[in-house]
N, C-alpha and C. Protein backbone atom coordinates (compact mmCIF):
# COMPACT_ATOMS: atom_id res chain seq x y z
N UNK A 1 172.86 47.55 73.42
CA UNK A 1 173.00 48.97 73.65
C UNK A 1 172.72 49.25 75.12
N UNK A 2 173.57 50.22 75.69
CA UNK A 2 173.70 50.38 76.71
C UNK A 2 172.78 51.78 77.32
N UNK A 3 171.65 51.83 78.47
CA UNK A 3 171.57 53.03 78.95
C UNK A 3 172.12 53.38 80.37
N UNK A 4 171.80 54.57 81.09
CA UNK A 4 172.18 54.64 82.60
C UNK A 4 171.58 55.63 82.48
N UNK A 5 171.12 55.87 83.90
CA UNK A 5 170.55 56.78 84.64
C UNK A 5 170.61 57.31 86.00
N UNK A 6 170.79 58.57 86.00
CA UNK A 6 171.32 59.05 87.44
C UNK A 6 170.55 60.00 87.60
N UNK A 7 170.68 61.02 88.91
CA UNK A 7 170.54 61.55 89.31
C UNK A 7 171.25 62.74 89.72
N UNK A 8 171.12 64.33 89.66
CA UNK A 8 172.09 64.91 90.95
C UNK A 8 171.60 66.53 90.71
N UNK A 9 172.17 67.29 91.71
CA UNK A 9 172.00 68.25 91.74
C UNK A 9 173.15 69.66 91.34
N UNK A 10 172.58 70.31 90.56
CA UNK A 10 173.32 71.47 89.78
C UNK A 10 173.73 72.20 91.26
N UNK A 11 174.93 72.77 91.09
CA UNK A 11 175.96 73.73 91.95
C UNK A 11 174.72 75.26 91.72
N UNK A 12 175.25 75.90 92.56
CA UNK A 12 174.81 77.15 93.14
C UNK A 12 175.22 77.93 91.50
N UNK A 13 174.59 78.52 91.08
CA UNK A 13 174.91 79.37 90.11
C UNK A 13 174.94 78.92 88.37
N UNK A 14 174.84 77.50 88.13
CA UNK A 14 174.86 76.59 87.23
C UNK A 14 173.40 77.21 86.78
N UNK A 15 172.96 78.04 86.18
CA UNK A 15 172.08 78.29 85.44
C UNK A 15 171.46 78.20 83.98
N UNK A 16 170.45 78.10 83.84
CA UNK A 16 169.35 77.81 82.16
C UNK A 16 170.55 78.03 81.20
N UNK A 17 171.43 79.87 81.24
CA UNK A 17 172.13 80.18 79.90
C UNK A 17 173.44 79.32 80.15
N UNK A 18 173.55 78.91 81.25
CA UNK A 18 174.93 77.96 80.94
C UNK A 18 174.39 76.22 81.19
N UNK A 19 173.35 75.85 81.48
CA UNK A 19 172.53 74.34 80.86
C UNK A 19 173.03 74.75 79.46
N UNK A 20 172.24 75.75 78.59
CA UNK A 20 172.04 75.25 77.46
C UNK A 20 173.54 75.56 76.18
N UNK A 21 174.20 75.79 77.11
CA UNK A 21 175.41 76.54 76.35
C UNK A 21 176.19 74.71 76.70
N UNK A 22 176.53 74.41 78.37
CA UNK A 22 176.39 73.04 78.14
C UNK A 22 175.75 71.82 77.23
N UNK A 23 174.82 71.62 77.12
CA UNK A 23 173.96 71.33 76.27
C UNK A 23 174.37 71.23 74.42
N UNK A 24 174.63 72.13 74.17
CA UNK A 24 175.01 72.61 72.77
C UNK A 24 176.57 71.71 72.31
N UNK A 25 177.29 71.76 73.82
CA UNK A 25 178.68 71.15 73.50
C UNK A 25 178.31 69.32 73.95
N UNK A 26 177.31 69.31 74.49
CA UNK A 26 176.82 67.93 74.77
C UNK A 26 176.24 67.20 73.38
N UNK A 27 175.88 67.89 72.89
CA UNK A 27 174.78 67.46 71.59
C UNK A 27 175.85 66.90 70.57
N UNK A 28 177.28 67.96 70.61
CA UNK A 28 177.97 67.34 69.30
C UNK A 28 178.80 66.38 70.05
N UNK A 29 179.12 66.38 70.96
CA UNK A 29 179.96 65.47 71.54
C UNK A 29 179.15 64.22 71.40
N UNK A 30 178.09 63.59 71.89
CA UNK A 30 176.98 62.85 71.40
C UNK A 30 176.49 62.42 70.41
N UNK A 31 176.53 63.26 69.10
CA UNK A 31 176.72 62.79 67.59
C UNK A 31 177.46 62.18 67.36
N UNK A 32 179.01 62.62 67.54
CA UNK A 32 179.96 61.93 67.40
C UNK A 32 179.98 60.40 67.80
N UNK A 33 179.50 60.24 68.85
CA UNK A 33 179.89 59.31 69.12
C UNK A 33 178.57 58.07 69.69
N UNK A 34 178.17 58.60 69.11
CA UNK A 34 176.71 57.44 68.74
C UNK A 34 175.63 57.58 70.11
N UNK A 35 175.47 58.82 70.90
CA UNK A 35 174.71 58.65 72.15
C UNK A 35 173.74 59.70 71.94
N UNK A 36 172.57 59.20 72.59
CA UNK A 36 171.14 59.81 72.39
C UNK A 36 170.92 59.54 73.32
N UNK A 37 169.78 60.18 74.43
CA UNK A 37 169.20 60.62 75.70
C UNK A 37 168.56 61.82 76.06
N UNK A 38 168.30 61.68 77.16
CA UNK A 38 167.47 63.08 77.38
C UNK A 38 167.96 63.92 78.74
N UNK A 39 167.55 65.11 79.10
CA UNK A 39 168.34 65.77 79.93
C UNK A 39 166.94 66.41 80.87
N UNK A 40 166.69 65.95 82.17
CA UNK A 40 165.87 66.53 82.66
C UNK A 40 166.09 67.68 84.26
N UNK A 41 165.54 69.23 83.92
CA UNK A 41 166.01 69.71 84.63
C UNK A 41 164.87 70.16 85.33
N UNK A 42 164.36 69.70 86.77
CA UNK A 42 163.83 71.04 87.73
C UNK A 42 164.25 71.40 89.08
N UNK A 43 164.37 72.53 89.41
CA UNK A 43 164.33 73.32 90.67
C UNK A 43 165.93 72.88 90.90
N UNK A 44 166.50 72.85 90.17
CA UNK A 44 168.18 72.95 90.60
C UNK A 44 168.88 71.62 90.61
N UNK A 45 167.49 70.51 90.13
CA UNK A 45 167.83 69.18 89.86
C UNK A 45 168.06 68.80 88.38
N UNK A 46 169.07 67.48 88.13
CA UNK A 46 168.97 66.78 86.72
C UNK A 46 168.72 65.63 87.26
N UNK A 47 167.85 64.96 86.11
CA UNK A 47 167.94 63.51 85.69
C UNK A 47 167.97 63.36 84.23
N UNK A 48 168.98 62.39 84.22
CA UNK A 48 169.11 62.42 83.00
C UNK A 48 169.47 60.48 82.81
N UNK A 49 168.96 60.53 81.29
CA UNK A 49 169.22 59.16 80.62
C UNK A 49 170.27 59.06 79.32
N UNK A 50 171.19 58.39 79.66
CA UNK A 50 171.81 58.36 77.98
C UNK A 50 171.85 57.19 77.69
N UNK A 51 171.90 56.77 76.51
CA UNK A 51 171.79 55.70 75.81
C UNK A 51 172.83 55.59 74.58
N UNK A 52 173.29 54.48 73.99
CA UNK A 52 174.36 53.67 73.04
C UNK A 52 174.91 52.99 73.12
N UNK A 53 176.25 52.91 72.29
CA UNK A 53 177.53 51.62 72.19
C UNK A 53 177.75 51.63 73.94
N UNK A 54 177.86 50.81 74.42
CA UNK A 54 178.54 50.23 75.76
C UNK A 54 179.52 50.64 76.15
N UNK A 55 180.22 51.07 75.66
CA UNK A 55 182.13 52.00 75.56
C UNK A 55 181.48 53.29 75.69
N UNK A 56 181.17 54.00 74.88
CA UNK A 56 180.75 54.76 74.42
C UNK A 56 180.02 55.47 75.88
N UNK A 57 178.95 55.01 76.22
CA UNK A 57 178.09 55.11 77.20
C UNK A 57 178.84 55.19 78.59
N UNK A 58 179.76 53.96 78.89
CA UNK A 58 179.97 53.98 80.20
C UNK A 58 181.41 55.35 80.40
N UNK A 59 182.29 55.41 79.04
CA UNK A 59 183.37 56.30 79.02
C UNK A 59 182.50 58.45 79.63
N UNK A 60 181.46 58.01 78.67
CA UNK A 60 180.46 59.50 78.69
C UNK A 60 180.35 59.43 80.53
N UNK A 61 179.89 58.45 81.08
CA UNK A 61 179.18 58.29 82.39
C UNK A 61 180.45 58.82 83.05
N UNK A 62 181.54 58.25 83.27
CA UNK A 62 182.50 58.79 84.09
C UNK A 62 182.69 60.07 83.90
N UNK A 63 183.18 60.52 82.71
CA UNK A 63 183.00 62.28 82.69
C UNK A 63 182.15 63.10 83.35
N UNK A 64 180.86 62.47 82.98
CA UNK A 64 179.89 62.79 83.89
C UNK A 64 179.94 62.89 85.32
N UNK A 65 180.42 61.83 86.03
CA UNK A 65 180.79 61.72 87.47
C UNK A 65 181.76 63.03 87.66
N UNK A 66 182.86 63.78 86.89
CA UNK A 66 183.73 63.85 87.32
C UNK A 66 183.19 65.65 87.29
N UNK A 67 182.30 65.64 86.49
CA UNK A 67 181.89 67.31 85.91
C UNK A 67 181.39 67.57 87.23
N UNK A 68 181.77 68.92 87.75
CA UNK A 68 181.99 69.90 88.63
C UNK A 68 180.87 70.79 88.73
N UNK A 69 179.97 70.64 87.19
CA UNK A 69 178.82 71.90 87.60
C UNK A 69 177.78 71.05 88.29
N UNK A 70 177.84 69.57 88.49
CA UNK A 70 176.83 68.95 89.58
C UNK A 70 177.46 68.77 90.91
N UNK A 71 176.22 68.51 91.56
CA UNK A 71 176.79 67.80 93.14
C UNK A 71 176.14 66.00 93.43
N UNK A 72 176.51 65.69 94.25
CA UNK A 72 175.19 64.36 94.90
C UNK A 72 174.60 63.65 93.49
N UNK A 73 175.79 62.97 93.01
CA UNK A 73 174.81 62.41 91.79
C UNK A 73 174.90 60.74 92.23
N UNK A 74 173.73 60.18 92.38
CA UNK A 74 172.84 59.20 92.10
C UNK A 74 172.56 58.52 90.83
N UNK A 75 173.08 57.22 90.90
CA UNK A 75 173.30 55.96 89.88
C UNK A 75 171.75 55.61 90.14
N UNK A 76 171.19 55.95 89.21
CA UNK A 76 169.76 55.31 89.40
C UNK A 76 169.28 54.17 88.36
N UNK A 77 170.48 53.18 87.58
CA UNK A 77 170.16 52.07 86.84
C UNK A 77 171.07 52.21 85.44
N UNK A 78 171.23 50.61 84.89
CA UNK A 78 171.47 50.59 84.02
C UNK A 78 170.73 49.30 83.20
N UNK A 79 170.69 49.20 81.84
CA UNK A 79 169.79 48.72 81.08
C UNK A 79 170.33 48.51 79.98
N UNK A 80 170.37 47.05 79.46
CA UNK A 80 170.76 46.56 77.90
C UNK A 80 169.63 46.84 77.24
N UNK A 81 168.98 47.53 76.13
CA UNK A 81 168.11 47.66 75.44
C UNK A 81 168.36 47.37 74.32
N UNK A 82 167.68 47.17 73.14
CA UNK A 82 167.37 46.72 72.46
C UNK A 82 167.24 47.98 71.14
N UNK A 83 165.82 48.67 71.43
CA UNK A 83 165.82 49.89 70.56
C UNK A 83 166.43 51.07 72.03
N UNK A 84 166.32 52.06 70.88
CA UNK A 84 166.51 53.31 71.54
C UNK A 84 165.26 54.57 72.09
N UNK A 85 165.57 55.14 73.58
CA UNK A 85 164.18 55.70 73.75
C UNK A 85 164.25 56.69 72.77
N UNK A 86 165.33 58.02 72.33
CA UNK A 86 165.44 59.14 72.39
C UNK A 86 166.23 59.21 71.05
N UNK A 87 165.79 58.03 70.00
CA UNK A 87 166.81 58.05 68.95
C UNK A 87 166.56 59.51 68.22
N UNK A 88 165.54 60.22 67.88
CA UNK A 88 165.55 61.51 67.52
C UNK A 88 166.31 63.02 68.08
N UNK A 89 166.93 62.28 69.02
CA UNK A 89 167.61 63.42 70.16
C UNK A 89 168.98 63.30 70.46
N UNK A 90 170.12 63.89 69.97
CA UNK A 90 171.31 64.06 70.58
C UNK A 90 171.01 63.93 71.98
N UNK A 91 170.82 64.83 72.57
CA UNK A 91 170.33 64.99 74.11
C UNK A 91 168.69 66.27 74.03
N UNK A 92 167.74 65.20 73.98
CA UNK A 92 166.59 65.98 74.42
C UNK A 92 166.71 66.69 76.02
N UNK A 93 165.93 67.84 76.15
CA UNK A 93 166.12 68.46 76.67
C UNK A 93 164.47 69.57 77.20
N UNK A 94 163.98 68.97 78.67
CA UNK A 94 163.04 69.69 78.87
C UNK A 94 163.09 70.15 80.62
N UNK A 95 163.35 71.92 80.72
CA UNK A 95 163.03 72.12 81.58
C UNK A 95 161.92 72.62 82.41
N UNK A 96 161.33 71.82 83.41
CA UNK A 96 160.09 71.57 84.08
C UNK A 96 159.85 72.81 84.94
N UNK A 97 160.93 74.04 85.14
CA UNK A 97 161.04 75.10 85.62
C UNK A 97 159.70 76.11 84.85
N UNK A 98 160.16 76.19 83.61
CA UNK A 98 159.52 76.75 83.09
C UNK A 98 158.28 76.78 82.88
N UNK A 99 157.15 77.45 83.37
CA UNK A 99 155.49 77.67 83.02
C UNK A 99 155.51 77.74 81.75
N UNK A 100 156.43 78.56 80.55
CA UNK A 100 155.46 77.87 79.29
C UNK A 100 155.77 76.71 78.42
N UNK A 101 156.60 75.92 79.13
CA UNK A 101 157.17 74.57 78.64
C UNK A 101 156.30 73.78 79.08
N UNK A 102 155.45 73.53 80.16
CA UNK A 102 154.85 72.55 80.89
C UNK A 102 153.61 73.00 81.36
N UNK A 103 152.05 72.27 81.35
CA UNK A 103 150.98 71.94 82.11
C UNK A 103 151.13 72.57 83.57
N UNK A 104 150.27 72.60 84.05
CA UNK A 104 150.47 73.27 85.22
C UNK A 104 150.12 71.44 85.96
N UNK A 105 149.46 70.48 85.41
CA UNK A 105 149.33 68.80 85.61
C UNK A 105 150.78 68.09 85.40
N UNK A 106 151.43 68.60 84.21
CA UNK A 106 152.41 67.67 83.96
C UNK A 106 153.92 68.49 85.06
N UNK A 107 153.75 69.85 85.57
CA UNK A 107 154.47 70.63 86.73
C UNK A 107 154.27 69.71 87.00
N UNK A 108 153.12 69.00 88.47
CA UNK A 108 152.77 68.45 89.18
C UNK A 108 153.49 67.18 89.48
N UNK A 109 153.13 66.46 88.27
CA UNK A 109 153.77 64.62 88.04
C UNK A 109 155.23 64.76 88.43
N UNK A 110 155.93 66.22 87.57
CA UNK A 110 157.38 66.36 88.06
C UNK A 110 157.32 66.54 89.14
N UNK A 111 157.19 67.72 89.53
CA UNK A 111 157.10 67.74 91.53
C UNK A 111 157.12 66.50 92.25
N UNK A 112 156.19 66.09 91.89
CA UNK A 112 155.75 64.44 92.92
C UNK A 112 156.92 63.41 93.22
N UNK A 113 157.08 63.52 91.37
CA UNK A 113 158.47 62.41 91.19
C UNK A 113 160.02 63.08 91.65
N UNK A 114 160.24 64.11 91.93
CA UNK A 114 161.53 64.33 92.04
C UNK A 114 161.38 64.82 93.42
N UNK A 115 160.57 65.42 94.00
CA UNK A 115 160.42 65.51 95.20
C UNK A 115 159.53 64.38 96.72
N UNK A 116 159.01 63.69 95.87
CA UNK A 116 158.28 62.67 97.20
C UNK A 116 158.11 61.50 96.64
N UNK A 117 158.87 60.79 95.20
CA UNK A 117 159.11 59.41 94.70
C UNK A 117 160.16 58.72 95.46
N UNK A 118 159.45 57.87 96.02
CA UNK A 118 161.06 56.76 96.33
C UNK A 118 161.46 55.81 95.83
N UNK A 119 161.07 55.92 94.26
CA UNK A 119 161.15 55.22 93.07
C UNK A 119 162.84 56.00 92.46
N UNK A 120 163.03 57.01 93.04
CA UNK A 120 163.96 57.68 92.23
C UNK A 120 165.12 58.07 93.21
N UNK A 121 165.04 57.22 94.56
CA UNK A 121 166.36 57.48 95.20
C UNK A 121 167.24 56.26 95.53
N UNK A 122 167.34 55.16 94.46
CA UNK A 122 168.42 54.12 94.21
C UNK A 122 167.95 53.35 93.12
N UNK A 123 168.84 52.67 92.32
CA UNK A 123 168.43 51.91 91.37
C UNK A 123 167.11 51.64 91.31
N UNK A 124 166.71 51.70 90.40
CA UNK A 124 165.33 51.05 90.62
C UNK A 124 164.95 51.03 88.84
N UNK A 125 164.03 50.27 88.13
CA UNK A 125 163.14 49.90 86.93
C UNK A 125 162.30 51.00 86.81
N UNK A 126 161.89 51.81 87.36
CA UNK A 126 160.82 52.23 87.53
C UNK A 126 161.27 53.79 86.71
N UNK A 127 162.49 53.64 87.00
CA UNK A 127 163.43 55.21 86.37
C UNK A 127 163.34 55.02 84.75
N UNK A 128 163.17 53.86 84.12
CA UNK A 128 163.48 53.70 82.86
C UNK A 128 161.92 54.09 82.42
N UNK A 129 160.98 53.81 82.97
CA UNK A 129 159.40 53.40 82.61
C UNK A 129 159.48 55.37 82.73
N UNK A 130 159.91 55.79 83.98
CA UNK A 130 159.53 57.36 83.91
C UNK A 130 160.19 58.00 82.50
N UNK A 131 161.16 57.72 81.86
CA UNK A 131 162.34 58.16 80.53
C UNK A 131 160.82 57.93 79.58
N UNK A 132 160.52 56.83 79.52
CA UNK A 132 159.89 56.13 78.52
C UNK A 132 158.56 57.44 78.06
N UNK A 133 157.69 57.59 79.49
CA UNK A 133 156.80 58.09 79.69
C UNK A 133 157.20 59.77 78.94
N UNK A 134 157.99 60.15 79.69
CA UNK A 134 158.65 61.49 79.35
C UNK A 134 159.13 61.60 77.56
N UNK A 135 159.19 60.61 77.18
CA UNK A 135 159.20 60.65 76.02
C UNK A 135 158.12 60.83 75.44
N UNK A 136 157.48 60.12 75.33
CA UNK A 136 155.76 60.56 75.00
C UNK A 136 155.22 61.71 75.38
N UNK A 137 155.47 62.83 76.55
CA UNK A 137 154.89 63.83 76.57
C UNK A 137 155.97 64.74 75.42
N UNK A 138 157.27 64.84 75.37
CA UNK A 138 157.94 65.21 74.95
C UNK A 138 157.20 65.38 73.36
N UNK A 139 157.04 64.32 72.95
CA UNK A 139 156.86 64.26 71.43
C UNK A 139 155.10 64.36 70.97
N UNK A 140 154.29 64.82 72.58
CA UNK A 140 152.89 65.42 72.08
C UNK A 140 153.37 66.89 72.50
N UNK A 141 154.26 67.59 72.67
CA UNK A 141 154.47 69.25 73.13
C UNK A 141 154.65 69.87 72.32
């Protein structure tokens, strides 16, 4: 099973009610077709992880490249796994924008990592261990 992970930044105006209206058409498109991941949004940034069939995964990824409501997206790894991080999740989904979604500690960890990690500006291992982690806060919230 295949994951990837990138990086990039949402266009000028790409806002929460059209994330999640995106989102909604992401989720069934994703059922369908065997992919689970997570969708991470702050301050006008995504990172995101998807995971599945190998076809499946890399066909989703190009669409991805080609979608217009991002800019500057960043290949930040790919990974044969074994199990799945996010098997409970079409596309989980947490935005770090929000004060009553998030710690004013776990704000922080985001800040750090998307703004002054240089773990997260080229391939790197270290992107999969952050998915991993984010999963676990995800599923104590």
């Amino acid at each position: 099973m295949l994951s990837i992970i990138y990086k990039s930044e949402a266009i000028d105006g790409f806002d929460i009610p059209k994330i999640y209206k995106m989102l909604s058409t992401a989720r069934d498109y994703n059922s369908e077709n065997q992919i689970t991941g997570c969708l991470v949004y702050h301050k006008q940034q995504f990172m995101q992880l998807i995971e599945g069939p190998d076809q499946e995964v890399e066909s989703l990824f190009e669409r991805i490249k080609a979608d217009g409501r991002h800019t500057n997206l960043q290949f930040l790894g790919h990974h044969q796994l074994e199990d799945r991080l996010f098997d409970q999740w079409s596309m989980a989904f947490h935005d770090f924008g929000d004060p009553q979604g998030a710690s004013q500690y776990k704000l922080g960890m985001v800040d750090q990592i998307f703004e002054s990690s240089k773990a997260l500006e080229k391939p790197n291992p270290l992107a999969l261990t952050f998915f991993d982690e984010l999963r676990e806060i995800l599923e104590l919230s």
